[in-house]
Protein backbone atom coordinates (compact mmCIF):
# COMPACT_ATOMS: atom_id res chain seq x y z
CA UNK A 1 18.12 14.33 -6.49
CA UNK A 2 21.45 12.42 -7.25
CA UNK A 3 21.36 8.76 -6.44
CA UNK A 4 23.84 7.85 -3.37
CA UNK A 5 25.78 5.05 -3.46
CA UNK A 6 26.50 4.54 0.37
CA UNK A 7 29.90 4.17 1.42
CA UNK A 8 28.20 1.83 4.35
CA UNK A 9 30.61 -1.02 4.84
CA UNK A 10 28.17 -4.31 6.63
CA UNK A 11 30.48 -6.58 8.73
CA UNK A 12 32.71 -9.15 6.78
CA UNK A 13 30.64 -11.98 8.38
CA UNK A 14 27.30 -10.47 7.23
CA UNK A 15 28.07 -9.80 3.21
CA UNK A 16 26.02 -13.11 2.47
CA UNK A 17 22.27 -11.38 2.68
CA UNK A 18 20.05 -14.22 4.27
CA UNK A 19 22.47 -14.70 7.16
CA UNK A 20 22.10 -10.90 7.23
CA UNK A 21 18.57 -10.23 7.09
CA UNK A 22 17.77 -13.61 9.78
CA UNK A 23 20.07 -12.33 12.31
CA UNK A 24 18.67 -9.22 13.73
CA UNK A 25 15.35 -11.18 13.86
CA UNK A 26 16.73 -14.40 16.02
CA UNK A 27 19.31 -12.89 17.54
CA UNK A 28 19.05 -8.54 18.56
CA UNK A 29 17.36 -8.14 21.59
CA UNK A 30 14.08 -6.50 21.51
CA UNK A 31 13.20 -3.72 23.32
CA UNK A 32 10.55 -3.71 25.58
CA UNK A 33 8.54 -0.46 25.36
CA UNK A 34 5.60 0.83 27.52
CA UNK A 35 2.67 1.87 24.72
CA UNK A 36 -0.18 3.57 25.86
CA UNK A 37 -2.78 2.23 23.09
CA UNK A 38 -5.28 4.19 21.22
CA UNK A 39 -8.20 2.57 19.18
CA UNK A 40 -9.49 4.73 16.67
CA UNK A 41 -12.83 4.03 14.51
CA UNK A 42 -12.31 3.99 10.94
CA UNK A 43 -14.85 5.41 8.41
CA UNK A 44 -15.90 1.79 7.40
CA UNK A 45 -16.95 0.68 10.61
CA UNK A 46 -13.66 -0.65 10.91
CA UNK A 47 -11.01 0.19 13.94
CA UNK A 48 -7.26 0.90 13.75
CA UNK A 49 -5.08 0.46 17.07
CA UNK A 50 -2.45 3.10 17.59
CA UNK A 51 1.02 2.38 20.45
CA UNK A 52 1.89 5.81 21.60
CA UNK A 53 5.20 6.57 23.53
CA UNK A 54 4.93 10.13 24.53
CA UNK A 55 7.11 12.44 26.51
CA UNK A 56 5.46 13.74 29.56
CA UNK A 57 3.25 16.75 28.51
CA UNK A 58 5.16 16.54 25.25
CA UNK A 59 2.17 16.45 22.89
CA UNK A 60 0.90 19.94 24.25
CA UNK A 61 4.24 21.78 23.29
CA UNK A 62 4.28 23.30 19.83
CA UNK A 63 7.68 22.49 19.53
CA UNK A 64 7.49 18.46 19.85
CA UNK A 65 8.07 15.93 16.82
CA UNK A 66 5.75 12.73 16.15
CA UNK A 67 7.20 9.67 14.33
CA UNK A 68 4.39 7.52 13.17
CA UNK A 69 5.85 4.39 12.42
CA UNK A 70 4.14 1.65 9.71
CA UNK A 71 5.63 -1.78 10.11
CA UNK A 72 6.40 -4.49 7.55
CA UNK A 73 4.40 -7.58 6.45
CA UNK A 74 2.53 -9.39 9.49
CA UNK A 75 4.72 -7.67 11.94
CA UNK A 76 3.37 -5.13 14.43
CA UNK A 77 4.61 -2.76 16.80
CA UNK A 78 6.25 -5.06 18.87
CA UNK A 79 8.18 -6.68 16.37
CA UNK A 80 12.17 -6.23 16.59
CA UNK A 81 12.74 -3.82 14.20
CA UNK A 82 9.88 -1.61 14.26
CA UNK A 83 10.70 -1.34 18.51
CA UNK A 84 13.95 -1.05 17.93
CA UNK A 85 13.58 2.19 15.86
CA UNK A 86 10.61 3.14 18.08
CA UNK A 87 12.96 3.43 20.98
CA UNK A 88 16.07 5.23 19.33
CA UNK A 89 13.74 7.52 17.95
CA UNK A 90 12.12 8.10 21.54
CA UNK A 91 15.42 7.96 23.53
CA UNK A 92 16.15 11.11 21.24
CA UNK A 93 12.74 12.92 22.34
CA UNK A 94 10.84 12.23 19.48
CA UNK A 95 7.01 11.11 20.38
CA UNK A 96 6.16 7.93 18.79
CA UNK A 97 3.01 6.52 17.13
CA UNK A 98 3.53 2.88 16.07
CA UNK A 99 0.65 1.80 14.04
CA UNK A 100 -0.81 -1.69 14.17
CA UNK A 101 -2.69 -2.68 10.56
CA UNK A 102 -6.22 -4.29 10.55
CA UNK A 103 -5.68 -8.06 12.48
CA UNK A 104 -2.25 -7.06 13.37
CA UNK A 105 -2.39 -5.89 16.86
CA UNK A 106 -3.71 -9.66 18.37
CA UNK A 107 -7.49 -8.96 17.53
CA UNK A 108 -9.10 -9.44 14.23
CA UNK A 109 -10.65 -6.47 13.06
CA UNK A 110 -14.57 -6.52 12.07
CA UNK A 111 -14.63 -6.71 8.54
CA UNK A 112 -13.84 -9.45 5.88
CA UNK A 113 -11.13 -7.20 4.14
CA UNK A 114 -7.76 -7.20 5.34
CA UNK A 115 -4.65 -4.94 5.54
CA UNK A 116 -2.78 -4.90 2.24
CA UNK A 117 0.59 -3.38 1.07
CA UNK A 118 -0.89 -0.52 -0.54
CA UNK A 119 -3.34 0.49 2.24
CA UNK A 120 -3.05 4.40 2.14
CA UNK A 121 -6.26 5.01 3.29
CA UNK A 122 -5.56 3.57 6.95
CA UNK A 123 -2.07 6.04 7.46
CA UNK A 124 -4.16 9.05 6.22
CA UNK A 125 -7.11 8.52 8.64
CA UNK A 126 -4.44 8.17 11.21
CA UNK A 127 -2.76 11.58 10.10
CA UNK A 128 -5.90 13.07 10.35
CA UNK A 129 -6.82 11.74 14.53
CA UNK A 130 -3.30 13.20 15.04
CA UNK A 131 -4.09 16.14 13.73
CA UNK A 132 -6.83 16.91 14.87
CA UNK A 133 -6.33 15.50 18.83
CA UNK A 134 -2.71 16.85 19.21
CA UNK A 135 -0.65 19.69 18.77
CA UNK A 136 2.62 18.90 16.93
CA UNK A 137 4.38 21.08 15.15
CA UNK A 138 6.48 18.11 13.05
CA UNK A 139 5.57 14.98 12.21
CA UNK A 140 7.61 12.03 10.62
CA UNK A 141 6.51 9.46 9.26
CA UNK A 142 8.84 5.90 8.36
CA UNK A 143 7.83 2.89 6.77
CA UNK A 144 9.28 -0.41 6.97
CA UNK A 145 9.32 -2.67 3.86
CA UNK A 146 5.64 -3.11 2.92
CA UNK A 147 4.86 0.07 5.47
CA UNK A 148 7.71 1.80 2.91
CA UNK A 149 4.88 1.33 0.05
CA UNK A 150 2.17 2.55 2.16
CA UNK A 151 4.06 5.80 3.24
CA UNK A 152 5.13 6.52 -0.43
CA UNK A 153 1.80 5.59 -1.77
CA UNK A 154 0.24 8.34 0.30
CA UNK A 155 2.36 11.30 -0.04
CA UNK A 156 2.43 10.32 -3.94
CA UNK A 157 -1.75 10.34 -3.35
CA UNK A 158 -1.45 13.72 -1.36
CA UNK A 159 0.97 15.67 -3.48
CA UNK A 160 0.49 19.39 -3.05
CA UNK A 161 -2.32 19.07 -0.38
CA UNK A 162 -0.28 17.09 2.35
CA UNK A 163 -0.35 18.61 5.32
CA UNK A 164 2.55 21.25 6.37
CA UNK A 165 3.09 19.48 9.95
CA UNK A 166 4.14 16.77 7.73
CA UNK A 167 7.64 17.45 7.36
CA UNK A 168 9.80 14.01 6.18
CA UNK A 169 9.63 10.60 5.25
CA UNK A 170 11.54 7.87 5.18
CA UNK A 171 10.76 4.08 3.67
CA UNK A 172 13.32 1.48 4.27
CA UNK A 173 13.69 -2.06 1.95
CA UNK A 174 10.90 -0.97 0.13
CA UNK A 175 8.99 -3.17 -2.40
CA UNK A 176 7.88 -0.04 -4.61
CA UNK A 177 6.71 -2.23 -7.40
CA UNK A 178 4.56 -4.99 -6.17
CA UNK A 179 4.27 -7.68 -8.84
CA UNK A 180 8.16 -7.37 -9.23
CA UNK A 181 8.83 -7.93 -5.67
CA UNK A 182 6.08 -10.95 -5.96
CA UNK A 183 7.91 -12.72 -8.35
CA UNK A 184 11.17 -12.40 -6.56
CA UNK A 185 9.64 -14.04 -3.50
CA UNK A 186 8.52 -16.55 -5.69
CA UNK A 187 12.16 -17.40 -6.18
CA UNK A 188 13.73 -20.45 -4.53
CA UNK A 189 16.28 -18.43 -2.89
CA UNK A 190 13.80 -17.14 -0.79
CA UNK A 191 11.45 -20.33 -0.25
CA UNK A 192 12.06 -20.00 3.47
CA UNK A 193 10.73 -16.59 3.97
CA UNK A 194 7.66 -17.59 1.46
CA UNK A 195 6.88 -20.27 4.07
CA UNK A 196 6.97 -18.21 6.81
CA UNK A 197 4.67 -15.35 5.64
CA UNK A 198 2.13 -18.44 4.40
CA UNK A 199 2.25 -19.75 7.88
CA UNK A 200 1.05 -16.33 9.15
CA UNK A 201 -1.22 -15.44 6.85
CA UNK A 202 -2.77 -18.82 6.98
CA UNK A 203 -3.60 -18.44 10.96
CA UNK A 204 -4.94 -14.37 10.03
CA UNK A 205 -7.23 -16.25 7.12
CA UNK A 206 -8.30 -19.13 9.81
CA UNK A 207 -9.78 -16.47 12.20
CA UNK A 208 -11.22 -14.82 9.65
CA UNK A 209 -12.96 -17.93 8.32
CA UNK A 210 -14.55 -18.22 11.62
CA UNK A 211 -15.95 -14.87 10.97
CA UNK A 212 -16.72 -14.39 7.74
CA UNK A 213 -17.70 -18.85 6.40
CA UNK A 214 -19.23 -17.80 3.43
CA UNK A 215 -16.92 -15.17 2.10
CA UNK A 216 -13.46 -16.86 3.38
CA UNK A 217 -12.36 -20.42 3.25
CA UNK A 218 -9.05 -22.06 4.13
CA UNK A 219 -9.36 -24.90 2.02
CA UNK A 220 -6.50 -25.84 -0.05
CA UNK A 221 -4.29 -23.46 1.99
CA UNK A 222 -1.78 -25.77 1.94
CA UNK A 223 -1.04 -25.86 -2.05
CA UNK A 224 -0.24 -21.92 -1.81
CA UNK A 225 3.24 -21.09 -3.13
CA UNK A 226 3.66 -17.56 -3.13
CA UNK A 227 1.66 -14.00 -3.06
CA UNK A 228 0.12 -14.86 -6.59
CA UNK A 229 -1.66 -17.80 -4.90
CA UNK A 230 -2.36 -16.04 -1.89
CA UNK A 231 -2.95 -12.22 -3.35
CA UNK A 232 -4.86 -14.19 -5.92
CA UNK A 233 -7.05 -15.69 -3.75
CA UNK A 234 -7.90 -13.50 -0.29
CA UNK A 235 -6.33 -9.96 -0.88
CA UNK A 236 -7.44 -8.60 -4.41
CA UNK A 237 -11.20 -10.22 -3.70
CA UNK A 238 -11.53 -9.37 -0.10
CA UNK A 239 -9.90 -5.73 -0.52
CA UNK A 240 -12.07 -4.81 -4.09
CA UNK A 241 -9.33 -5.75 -6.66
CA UNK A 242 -10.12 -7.84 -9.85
CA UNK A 243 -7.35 -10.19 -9.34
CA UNK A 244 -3.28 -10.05 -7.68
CA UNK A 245 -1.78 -8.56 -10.80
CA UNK A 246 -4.84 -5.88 -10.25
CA UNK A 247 -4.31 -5.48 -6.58
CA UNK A 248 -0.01 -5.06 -7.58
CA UNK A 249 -0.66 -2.59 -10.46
CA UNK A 250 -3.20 -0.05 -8.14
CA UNK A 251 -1.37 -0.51 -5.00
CA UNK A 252 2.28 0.09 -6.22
CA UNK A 253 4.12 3.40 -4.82
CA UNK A 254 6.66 3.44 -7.92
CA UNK A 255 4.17 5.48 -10.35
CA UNK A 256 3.25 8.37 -7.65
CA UNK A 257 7.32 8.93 -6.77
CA UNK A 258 7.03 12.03 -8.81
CA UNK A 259 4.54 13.43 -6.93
CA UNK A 260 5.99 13.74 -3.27
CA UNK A 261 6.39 17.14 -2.14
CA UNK A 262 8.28 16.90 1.04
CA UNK A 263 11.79 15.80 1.64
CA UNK A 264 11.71 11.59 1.65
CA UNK A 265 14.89 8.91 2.37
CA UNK A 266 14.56 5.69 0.77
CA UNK A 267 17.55 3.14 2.03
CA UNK A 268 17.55 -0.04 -0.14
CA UNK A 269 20.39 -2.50 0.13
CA UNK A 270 21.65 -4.08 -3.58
CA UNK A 271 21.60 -7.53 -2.22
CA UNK A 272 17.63 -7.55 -0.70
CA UNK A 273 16.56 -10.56 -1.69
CA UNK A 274 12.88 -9.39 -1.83
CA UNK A 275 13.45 -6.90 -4.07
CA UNK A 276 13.77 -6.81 -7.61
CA UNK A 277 15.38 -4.48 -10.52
CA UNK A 278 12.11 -2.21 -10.52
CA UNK A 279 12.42 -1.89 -6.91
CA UNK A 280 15.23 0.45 -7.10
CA UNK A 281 13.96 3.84 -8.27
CA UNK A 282 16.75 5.78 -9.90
CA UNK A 283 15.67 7.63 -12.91
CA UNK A 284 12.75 8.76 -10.90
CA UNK A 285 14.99 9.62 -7.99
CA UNK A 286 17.08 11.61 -10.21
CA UNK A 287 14.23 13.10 -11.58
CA UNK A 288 12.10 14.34 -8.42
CA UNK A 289 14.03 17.40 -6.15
CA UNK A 290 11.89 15.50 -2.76
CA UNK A 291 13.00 12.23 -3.24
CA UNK A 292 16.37 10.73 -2.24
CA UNK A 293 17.45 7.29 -3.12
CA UNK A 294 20.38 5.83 -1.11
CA UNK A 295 21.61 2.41 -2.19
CA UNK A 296 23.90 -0.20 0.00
CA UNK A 297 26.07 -2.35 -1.58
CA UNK A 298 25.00 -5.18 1.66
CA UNK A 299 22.26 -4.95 4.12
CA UNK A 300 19.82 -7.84 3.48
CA UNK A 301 15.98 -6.56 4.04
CA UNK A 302 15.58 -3.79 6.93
CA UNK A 303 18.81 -4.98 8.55
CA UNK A 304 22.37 -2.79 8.09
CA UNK A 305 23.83 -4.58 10.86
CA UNK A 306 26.00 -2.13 12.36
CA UNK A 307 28.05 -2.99 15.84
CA UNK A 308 28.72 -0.62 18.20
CA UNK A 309 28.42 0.66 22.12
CA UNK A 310 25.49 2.23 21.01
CA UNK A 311 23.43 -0.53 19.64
CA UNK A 312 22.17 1.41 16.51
CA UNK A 313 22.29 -0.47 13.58
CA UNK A 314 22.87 1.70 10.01
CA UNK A 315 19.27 2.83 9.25
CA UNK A 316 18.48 3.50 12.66
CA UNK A 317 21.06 6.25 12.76
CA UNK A 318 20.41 7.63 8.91
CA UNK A 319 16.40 7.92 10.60
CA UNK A 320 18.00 10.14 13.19
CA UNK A 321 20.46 12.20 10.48
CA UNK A 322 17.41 12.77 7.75
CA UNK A 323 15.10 13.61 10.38
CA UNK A 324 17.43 16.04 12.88
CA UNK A 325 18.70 17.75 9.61
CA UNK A 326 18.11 21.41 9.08
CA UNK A 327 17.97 21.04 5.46
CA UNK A 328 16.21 19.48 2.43
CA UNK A 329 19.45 17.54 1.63
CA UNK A 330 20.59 14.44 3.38
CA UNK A 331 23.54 14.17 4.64
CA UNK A 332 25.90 11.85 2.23
């Protein structure tokens, strides 16, 4: 599909992309939604916590839509953005499933290995409890930043066997290529976000130390710079991989793009400062007739501020366009 260039235009005051990505976070108020939670075992022993916001009687009518919902890097489905879409999308009768990744929902989960960027296997056991404990007709799935990867990862995995219930996708700020993205967090442009994931994965890998003394230390925590120190040294041995650059190469969505069959959005803003060059995939965009690139000249990472009397920031309402759309095409 042709790449769009979107004519989105982010207010004067937020062109400079850290001030735009950090406000939403400090400053947009967060919805407070009512889950019903849902833990479901996992095939490894392992359990998986599921919000639900669901329509009265919704999930028993044919007709109803699902949005499952896979949130960014040690957020949750709480977290600002992943409610915020949660509730536009349910304020416009869409059911919601927000998942919450192993250690994410405020327990640890039972095994030493963690959640990673490129953890497929988790969204398609999910699919599968869905469909087999409810009756929806359509079901949608969006992925925020690393939750982008995860959704593109497993349609590119599924191909021609997906599911028909599962009608669209959507990944936004997505870090397709994993090492690429790595190495622009290492950047010192972006030393303040670097410190802030290290401070939360440091207090997921002190729990877990607890747990699991003789397979997980926190020693020398403190000299860790970046996701080569820290992929390096708890997510490629704890998850199976041979070493980071392992764990980027297998768990990258960029070389399975080819392979979605169903109708998928990815918004990416030009000035993300966690992605790099290889994170922006136009030749294979141009190439596929499923997947649709749309590029923003400004947005930061997951934010398109957008002010209005509705509240609904830019990629909030290009969820609602892709997904309410009749057709195969988005709207440009």
């Amino acid at each position: 599909m042709p790449v769009i260039y979107s004519d989105y235009q982010a207010p004067l005051l937020f062109r400079n992309p850290h001030l735009h990505t950090i406000f939403p976070y400090l400053l947009r108020k967060r919805p407070k939604l009512k889950y019903s939670r849902t833990r479901i075992e996992t095939r490894d022993n392992d359990f998986l916590d599921l919000d639900f916001l669901i329509h009265k009687n919704s999930h028993l009518n044919s007709n109803s839509s699902l949005v499952i919902i896979c949130h960014g890097l040690e957020s949750n489905s709480e977290t600002g953005t992943e409610a915020s879409i949660g509730k536009i999308l349910y304020d416009h009768d869409y059911d919601i499933l927000a998942m919450n990744y192993r250690a994410c929902s405020g327990e640890d989960n039972r095994l030493s290995k963690t959640y990673h960027s490129g953890k497929s296997e988790d969204l398609r056991e999910v699919l599968a409890y869905v469909l087999e404990n409810y009756n929806y007709e359509n079901i949608y799935l969006v992925g925020i930043s690393i939750g982008g990867n995860i959704v593109l990862k497993y349609l590119g995995e599924e191909a021609g066997q997906i599911n028909p219930k599962i009608k669209k996708a959507i990944a936004l700020s997505t870090p397709i290529d994993l090492a690429c993205s790595a190495n622009q967090m290492a950047k010192p442009t972006n030393y303040i976000y670097m410190k802030r994931f290290l401070l939360n994965l440091y207090r997921k890998m002190k729990i877990k130390s607890k747990h699991f003394p003789d397979t997980v230390s926190v020693k020398d925590f403190h000299k860790m710079k970046n996701f080569h120190d820290f992929d390096g040294k708890y997510t490629a041995p704890l998850n199976g991989f041979k070493s980071a650059e392992d764990y980027w190469q297998k768990a990258s969505s960029k070389q399975l793009l080819n392979s979605i069959q169903i109708p998928t959005l990815m918004l990416s803003s030009e000035d993300d400062s966690f992605l790099g060059g290889n994170c922006y995939p136009i030749l294979e965009a141009m190439d596929s007739k499923n997947l649709h690139l749309e590029i923003t000249k400004h947005g930061g990472h997951v934010s398109f501020i957008d002010f209005n009397k509705e509240n609904i920031y830019y990629h909030e309402r290009r969820i609602l366009e892709f997904f309410q759309s009749s057709q195969d095409r988005i709207a440009s």
